[in-house]
PDB file of N, CA and C in Angstrom:
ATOM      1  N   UNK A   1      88.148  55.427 105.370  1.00  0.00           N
ATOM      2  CA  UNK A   1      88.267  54.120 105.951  1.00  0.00           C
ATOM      3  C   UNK A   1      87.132  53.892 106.951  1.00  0.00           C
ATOM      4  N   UNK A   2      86.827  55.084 107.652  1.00  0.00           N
ATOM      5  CA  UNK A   2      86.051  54.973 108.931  1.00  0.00           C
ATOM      6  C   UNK A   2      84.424  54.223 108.276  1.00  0.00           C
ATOM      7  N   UNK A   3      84.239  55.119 106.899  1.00  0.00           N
ATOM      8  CA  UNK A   3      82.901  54.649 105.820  1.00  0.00           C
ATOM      9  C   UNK A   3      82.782  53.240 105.935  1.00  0.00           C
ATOM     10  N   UNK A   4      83.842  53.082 105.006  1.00  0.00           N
ATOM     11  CA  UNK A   4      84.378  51.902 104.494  1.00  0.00           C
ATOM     12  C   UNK A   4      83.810  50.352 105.879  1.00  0.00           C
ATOM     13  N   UNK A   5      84.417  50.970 107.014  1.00  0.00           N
ATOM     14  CA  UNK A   5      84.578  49.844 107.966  1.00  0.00           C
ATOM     15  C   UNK A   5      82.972  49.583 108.667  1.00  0.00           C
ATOM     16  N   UNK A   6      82.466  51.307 108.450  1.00  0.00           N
ATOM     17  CA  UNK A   6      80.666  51.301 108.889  1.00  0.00           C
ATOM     18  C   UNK A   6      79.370  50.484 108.052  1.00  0.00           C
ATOM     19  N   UNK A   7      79.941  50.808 106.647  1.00  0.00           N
ATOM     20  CA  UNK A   7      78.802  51.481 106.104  1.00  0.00           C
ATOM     21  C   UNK A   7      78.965  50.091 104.588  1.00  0.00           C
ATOM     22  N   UNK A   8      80.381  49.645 104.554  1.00  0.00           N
ATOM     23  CA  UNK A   8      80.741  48.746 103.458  1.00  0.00           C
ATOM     24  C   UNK A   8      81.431  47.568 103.867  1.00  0.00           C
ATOM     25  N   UNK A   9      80.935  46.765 104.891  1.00  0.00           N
ATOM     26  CA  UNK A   9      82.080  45.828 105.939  1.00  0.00           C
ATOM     27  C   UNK A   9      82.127  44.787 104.602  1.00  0.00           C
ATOM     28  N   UNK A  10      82.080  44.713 103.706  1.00  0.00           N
ATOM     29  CA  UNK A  10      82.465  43.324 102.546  1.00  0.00           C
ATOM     30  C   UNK A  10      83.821  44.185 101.968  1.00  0.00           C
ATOM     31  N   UNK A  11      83.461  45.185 101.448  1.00  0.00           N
ATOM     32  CA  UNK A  11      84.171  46.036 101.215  1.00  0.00           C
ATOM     33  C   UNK A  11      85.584  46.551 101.307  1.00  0.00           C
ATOM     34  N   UNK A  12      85.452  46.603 102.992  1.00  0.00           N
ATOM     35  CA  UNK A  12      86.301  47.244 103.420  1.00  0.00           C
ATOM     36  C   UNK A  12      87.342  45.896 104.115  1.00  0.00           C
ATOM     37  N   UNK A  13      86.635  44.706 104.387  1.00  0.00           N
ATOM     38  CA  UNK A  13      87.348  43.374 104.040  1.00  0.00           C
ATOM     39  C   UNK A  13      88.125  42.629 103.461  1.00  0.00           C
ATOM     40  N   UNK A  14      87.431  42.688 102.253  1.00  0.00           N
ATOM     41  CA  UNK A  14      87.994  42.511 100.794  1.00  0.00           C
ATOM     42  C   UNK A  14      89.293  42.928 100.503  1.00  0.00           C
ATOM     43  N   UNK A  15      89.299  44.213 100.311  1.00  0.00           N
ATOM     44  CA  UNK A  15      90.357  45.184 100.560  1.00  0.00           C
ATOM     45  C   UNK A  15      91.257  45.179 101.059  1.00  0.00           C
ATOM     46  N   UNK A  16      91.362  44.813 102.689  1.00  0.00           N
ATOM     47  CA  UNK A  16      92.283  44.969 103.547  1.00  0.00           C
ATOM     48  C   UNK A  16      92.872  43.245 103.623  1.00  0.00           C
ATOM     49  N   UNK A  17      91.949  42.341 103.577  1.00  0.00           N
ATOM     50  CA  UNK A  17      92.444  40.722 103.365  1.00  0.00           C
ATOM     51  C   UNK A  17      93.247  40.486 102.154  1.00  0.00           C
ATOM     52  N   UNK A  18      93.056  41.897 100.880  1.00  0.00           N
ATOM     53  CA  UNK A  18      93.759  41.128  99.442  1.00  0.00           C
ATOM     54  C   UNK A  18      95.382  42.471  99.944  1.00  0.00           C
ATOM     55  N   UNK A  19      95.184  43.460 101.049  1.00  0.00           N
ATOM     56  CA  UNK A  19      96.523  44.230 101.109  1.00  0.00           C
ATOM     57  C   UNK A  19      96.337  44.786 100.087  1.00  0.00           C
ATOM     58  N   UNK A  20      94.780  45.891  99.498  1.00  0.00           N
ATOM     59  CA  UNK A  20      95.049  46.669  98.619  1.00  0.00           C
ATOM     60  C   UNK A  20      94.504  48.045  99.379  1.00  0.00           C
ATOM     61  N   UNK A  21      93.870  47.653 100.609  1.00  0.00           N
ATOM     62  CA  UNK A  21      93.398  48.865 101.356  1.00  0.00           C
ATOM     63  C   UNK A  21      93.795  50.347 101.290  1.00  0.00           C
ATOM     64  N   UNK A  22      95.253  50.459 101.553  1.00  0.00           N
ATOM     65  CA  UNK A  22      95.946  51.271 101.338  1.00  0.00           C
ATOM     66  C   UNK A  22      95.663  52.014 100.278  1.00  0.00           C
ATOM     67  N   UNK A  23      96.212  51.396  99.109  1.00  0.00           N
ATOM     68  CA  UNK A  23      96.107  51.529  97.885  1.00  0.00           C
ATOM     69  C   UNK A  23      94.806  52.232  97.434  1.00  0.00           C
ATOM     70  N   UNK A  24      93.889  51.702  97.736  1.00  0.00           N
ATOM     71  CA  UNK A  24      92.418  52.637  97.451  1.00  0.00           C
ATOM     72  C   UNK A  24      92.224  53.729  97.994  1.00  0.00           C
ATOM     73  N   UNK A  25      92.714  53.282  99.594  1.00  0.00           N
ATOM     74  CA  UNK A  25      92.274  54.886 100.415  1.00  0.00           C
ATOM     75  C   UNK A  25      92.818  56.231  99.660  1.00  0.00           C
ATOM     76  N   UNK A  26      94.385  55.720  98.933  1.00  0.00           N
ATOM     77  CA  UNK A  26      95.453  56.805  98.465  1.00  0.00           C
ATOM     78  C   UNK A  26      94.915  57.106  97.367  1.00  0.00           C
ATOM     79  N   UNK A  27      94.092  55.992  96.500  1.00  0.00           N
ATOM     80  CA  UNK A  27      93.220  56.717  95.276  1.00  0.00           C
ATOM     81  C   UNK A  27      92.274  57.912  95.306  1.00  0.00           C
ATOM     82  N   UNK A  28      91.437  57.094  96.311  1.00  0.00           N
ATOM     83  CA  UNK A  28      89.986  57.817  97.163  1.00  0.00           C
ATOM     84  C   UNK A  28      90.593  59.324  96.545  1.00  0.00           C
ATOM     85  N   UNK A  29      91.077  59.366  97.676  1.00  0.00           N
ATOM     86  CA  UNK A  29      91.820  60.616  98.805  1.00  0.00           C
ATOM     87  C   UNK A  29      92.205  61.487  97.191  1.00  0.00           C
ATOM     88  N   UNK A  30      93.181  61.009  97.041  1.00  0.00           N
ATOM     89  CA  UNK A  30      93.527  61.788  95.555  1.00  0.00           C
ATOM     90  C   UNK A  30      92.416  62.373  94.525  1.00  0.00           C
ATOM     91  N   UNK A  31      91.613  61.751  94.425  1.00  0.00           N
ATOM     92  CA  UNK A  31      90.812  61.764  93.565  1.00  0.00           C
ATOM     93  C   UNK A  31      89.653  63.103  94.314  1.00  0.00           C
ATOM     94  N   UNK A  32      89.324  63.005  95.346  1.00  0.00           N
ATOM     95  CA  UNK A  32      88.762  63.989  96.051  1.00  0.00           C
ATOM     96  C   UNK A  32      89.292  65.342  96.107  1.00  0.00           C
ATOM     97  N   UNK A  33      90.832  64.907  96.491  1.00  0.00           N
ATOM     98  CA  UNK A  33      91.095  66.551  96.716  1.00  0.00           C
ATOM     99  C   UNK A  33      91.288  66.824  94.894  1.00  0.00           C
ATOM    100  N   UNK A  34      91.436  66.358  93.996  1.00  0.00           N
ATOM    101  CA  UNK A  34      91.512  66.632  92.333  1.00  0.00           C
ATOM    102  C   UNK A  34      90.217  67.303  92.170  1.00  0.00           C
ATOM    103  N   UNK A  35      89.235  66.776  92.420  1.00  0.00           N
ATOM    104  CA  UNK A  35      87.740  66.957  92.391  1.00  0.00           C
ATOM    105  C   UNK A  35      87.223  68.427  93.163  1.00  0.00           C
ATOM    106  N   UNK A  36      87.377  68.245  94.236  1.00  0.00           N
ATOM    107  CA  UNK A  36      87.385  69.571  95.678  1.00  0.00           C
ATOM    108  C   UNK A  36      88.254  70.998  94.854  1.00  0.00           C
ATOM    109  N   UNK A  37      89.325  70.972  94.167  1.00  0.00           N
ATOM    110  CA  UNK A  37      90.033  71.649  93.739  1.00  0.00           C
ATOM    111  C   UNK A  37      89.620  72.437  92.456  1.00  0.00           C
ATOM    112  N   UNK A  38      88.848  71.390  91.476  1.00  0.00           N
ATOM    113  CA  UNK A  38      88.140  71.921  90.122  1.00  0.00           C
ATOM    114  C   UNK A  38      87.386  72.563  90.463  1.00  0.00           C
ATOM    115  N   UNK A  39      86.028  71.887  91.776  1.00  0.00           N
ATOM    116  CA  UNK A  39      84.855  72.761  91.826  1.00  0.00           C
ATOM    117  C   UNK A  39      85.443  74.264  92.321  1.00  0.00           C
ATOM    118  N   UNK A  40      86.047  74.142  93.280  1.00  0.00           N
ATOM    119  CA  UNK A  40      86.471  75.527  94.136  1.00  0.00           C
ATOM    120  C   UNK A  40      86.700  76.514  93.289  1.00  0.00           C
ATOM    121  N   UNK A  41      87.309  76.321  92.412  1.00  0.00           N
ATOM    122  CA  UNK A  41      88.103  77.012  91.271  1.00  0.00           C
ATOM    123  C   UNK A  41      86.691  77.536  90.284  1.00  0.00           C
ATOM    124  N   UNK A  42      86.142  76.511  89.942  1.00  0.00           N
ATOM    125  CA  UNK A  42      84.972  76.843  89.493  1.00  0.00           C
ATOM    126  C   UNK A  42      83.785  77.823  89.526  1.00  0.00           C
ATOM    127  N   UNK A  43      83.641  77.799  90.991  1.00  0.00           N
ATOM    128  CA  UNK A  43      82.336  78.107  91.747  1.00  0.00           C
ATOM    129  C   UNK A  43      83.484  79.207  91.731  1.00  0.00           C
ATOM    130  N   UNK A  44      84.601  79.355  92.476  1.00  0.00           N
ATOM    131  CA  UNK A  44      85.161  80.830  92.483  1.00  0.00           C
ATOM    132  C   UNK A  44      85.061  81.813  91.175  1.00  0.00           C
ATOM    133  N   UNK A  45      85.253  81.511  89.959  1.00  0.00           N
ATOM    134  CA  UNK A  45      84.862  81.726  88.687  1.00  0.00           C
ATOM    135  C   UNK A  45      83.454  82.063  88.553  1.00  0.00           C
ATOM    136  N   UNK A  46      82.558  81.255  88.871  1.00  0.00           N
ATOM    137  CA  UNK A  46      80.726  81.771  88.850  1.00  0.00           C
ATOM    138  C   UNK A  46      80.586  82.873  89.693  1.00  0.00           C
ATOM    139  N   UNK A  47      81.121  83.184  90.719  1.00  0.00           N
ATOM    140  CA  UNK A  47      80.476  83.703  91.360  1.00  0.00           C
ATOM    141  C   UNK A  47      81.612  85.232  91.355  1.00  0.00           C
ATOM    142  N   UNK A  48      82.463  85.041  90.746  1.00  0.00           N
ATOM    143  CA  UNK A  48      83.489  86.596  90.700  1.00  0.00           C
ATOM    144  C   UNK A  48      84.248  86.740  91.980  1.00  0.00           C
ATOM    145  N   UNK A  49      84.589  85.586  92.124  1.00  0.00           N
ATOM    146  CA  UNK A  49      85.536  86.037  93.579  1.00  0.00           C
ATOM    147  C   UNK A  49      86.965  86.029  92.756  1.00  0.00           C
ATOM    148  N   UNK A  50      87.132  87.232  93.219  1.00  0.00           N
ATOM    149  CA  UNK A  50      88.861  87.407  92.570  1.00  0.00           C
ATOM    150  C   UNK A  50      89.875  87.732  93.903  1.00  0.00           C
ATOM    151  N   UNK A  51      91.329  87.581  93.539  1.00  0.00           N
ATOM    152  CA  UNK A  51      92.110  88.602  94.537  1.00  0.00           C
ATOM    153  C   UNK A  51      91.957  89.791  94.841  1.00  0.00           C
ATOM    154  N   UNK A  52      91.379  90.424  93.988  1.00  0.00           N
ATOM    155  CA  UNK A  52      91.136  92.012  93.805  1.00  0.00           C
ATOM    156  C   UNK A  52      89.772  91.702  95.006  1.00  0.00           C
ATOM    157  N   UNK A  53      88.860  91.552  94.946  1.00  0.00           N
ATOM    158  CA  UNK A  53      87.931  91.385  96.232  1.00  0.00           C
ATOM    159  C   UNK A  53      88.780  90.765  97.521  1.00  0.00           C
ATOM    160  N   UNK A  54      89.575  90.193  97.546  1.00  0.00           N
ATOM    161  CA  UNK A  54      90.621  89.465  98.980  1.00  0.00           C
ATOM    162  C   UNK A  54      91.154  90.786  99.199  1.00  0.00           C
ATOM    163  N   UNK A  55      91.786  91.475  98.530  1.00  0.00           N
ATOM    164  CA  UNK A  55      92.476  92.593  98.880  1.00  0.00           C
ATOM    165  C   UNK A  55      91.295  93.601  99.423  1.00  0.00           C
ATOM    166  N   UNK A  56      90.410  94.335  99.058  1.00  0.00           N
ATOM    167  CA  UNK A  56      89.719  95.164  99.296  1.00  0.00           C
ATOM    168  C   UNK A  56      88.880  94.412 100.368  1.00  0.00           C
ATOM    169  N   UNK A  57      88.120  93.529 100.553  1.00  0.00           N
ATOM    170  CA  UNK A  57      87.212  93.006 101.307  1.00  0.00           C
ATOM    171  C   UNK A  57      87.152  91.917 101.892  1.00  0.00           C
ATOM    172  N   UNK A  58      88.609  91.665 102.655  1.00  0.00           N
ATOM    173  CA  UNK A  58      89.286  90.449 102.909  1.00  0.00           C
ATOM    174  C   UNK A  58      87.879  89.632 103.945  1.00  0.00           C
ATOM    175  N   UNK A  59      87.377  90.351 104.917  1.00  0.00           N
ATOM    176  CA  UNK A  59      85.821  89.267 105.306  1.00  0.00           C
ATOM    177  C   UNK A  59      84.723  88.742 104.616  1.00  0.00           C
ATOM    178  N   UNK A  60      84.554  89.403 103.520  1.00  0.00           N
ATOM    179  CA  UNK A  60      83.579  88.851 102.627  1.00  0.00           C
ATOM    180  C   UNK A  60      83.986  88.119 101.955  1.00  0.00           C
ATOM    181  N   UNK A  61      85.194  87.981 101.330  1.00  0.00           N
ATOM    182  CA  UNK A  61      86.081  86.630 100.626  1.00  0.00           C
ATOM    183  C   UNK A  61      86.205  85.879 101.325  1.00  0.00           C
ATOM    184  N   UNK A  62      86.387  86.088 102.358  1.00  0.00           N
ATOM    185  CA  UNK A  62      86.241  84.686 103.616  1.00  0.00           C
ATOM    186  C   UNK A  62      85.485  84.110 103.696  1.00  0.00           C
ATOM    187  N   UNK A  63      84.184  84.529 103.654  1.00  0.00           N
ATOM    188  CA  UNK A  63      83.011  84.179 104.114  1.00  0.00           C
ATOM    189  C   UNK A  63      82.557  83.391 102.750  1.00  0.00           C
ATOM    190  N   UNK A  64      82.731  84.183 101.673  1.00  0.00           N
ATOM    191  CA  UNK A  64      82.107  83.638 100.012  1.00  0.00           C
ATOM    192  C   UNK A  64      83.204  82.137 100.071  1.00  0.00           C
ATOM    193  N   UNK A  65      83.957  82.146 100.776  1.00  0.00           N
ATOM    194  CA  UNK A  65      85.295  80.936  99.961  1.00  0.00           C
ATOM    195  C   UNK A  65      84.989  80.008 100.854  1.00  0.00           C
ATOM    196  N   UNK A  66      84.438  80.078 102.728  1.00  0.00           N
ATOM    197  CA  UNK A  66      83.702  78.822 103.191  1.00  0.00           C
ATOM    198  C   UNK A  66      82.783  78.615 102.659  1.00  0.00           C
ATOM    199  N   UNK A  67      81.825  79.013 102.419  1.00  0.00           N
ATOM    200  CA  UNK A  67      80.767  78.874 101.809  1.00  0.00           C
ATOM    201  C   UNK A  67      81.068  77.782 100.727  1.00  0.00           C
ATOM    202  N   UNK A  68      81.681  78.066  99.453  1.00  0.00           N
ATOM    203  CA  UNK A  68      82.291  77.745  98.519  1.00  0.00           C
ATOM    204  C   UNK A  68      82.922  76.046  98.549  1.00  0.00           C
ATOM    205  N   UNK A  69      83.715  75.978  99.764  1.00  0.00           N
ATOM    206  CA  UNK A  69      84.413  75.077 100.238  1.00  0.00           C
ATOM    207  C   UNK A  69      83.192  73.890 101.063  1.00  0.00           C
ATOM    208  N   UNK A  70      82.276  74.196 101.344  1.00  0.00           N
ATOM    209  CA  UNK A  70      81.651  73.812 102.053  1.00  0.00           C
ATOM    210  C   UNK A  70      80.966  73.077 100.947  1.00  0.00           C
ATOM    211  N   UNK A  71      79.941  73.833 100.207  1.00  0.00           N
ATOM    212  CA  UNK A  71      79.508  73.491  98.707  1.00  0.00           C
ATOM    213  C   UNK A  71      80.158  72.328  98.408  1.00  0.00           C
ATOM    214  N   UNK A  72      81.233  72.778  97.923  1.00  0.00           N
ATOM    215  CA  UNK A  72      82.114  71.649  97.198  1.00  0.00           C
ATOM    216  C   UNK A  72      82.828  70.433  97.918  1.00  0.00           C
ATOM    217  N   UNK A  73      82.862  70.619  99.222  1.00  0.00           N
ATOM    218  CA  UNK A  73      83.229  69.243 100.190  1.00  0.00           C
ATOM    219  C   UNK A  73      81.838  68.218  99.986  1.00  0.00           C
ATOM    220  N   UNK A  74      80.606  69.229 100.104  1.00  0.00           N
ATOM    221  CA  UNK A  74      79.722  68.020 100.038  1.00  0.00           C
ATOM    222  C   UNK A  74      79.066  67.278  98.573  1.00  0.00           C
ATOM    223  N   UNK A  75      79.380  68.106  97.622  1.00  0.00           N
ATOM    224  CA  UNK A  75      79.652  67.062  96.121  1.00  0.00           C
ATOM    225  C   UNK A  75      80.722  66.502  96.136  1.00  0.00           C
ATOM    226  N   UNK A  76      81.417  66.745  96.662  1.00  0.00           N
ATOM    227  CA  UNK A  76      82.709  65.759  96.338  1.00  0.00           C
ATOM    228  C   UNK A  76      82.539  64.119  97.480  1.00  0.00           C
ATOM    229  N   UNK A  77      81.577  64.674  98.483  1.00  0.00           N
ATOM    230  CA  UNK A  77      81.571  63.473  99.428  1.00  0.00           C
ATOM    231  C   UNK A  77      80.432  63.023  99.009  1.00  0.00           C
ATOM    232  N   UNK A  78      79.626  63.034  97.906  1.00  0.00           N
ATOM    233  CA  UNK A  78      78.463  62.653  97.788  1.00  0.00           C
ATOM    234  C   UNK A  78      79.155  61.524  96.352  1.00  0.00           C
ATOM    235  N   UNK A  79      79.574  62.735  95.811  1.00  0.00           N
ATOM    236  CA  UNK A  79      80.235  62.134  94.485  1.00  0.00           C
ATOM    237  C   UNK A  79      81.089  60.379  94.664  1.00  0.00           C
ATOM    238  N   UNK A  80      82.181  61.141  95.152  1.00  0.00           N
ATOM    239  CA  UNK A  80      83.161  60.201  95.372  1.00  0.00           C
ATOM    240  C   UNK A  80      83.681  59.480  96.871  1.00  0.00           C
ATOM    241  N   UNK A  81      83.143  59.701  97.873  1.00  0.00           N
ATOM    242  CA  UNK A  81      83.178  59.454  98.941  1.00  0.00           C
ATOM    243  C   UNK A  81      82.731  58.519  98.970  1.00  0.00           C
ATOM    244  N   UNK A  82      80.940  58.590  99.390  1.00  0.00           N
ATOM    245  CA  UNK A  82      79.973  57.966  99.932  1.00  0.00           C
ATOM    246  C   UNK A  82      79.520  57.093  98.500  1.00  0.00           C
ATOM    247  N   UNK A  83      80.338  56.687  97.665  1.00  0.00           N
ATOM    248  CA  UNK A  83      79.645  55.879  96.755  1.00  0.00           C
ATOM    249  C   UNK A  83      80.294  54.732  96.842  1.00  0.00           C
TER     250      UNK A  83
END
């Protein structure tokens, strides 16, 4: 919304004058964490992060899965966010 009200003021107008505002943000939002969820899963898959590494090397799975998360927050905000 915060985008929306900066960055898209017709937009974010439109929207909120026809009472569908809501309605989009709850799409947005959905659609991101759907998106955020494939890559993670993904990139966890490329790169061999398993439970079996969480168990044995619980800081380096930490570290590989921000990483990971980080990655994938910013395609997903590039993707579907900021468009």
């Amino acid at each position: 919304m915060d985008y929306l009200k900066q960055y898209r003021k017709v937009t974010y107008t439109n929207l909120l004058t026809s009472g569908r505002l809501n309605t989009y943000l709850a799409d947005i939002d959905r659609q991101a964490q759907e998106r955020l969820e494939w890559l993670v899963e993904g990139m966890k898959q490329a790169q061999g992060i398993t439970e079996q590494l969480k168990a044995e090397n619980a800081l380096e799975w930490t570290g590989r899965m921000n990483n990971i998360r980080a990655c994938a927050m910013e395609i997903v905000n590039e993707e579907i966010i900021y468009t």
